[in-house]
Protein backbone atom coordinates (compact mmCIF):
# COMPACT_ATOMS: atom_id res chain seq x y z
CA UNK A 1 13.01 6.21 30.77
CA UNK A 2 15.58 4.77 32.86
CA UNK A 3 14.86 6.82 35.68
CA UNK A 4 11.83 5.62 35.72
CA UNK A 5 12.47 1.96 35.14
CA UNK A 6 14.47 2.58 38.75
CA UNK A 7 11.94 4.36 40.13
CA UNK A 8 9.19 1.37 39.87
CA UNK A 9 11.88 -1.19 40.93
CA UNK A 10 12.61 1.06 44.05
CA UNK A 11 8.85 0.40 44.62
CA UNK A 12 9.23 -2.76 44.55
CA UNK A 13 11.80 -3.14 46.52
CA UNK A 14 10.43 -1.09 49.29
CA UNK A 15 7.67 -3.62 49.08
CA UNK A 16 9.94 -6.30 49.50
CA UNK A 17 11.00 -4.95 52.27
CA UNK A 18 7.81 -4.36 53.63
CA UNK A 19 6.76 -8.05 53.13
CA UNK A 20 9.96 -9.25 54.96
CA UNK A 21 8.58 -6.95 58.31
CA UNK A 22 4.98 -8.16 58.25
CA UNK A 23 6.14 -11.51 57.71
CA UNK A 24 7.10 -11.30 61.57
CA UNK A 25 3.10 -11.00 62.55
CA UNK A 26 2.09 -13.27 58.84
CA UNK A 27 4.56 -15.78 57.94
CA UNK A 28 4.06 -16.33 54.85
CA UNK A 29 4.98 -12.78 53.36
CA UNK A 30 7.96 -13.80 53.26
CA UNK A 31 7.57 -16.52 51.35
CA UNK A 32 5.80 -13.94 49.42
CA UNK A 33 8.69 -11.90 49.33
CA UNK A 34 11.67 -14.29 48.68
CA UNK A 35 9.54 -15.22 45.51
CA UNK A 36 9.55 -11.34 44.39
CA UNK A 37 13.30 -11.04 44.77
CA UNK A 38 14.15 -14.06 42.54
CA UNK A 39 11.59 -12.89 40.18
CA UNK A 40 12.90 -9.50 39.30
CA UNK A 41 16.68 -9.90 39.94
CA UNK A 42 17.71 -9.86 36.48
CA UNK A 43 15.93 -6.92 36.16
CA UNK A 44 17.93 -4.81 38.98
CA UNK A 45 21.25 -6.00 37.51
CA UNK A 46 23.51 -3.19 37.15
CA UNK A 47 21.96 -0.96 39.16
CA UNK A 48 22.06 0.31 42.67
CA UNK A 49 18.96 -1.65 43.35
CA UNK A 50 20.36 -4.95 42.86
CA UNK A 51 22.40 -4.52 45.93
CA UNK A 52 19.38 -4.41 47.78
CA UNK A 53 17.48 -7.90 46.06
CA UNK A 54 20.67 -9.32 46.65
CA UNK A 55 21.18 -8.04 50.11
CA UNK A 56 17.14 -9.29 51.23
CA UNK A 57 17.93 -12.55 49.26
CA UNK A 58 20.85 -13.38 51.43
CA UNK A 59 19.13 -12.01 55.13
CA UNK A 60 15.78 -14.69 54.10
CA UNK A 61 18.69 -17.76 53.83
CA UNK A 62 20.75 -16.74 56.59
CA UNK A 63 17.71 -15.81 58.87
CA UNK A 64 15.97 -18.96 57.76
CA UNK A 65 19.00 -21.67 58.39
CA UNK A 66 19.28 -19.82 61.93
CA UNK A 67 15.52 -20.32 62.63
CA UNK A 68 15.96 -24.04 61.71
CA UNK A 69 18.69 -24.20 63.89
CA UNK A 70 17.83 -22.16 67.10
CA UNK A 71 14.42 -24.15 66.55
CA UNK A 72 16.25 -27.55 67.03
CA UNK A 73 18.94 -26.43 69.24
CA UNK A 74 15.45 -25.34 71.66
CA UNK A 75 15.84 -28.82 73.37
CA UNK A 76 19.04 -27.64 74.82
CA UNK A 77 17.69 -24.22 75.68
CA UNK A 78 20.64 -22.19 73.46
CA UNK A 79 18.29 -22.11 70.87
CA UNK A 80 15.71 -19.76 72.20
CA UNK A 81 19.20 -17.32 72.53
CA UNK A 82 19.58 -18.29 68.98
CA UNK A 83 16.28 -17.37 67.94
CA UNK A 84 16.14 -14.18 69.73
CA UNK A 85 19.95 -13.38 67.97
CA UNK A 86 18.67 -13.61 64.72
CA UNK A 87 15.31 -11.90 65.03
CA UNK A 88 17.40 -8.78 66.28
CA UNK A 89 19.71 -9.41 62.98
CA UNK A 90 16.95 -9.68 60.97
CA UNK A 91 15.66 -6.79 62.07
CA UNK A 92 18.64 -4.58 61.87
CA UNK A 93 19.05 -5.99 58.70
CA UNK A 94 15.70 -5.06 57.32
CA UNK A 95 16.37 -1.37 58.97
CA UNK A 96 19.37 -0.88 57.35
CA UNK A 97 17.93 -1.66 54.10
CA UNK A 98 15.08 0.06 54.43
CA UNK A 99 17.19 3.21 55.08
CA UNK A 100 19.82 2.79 52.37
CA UNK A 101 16.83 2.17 49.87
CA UNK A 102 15.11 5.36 51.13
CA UNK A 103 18.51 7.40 50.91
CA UNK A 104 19.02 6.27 47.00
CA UNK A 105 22.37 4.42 47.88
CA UNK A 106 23.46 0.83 47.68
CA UNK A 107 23.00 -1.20 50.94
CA UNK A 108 25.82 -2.86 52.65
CA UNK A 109 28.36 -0.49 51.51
CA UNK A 110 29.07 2.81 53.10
């Protein structure tokens, strides 16, 4: 039972994860995405899985305040460095993820 329980939240996380990447060509994926995380958080506590909700939670707010910011700082022309920086974090981020989740192991710890 519980293996299975994991087993659909795995899915669900890989479609998370997929949201996140076509959010780069649709936008509002991850919107779509961010939404999903929140909604089934409680329900990854305590398992390997809820490193990864919490792992996509925190690269959407990080990647988001850096958009805002590279965005303004675009005036000044740092920003578009900015922007570019944390697309490639994103990215990595995403990557990493994606591979942990695949593997069956936490992300962000080795």
């Amino acid at each position: 039972m519980q293996e299975s329980k994991n087993e659909n939240l795995k899915q669900y996380n890989l479609i998370t994860y997929i949201l996140y990447l076509v959010g780069f060509l649709v936008g509002v994926t991850g919107l779509i995405a961010i939404i999903m995380n929140y909604v089934k958080r409680d329900e990854m506590r305590g398992t390997w899985l809820e490193s990864h909700v919490n792992w996509q939670i925190k690269t959407f707010w990080w990647c988001l305040l850096g958009y805002i910011v590279g965005a303004i700082l675009t005036i000044v022309l740092i920003g578009y460095l900015i922007l570019f920086l944390v697309l490639v974090w994103q990215i990595y981020r995403l990557v990493v993820g994606i591979n942990a989740l695949i593997d069956n192991r936490e992300v962000g710890t080795t």
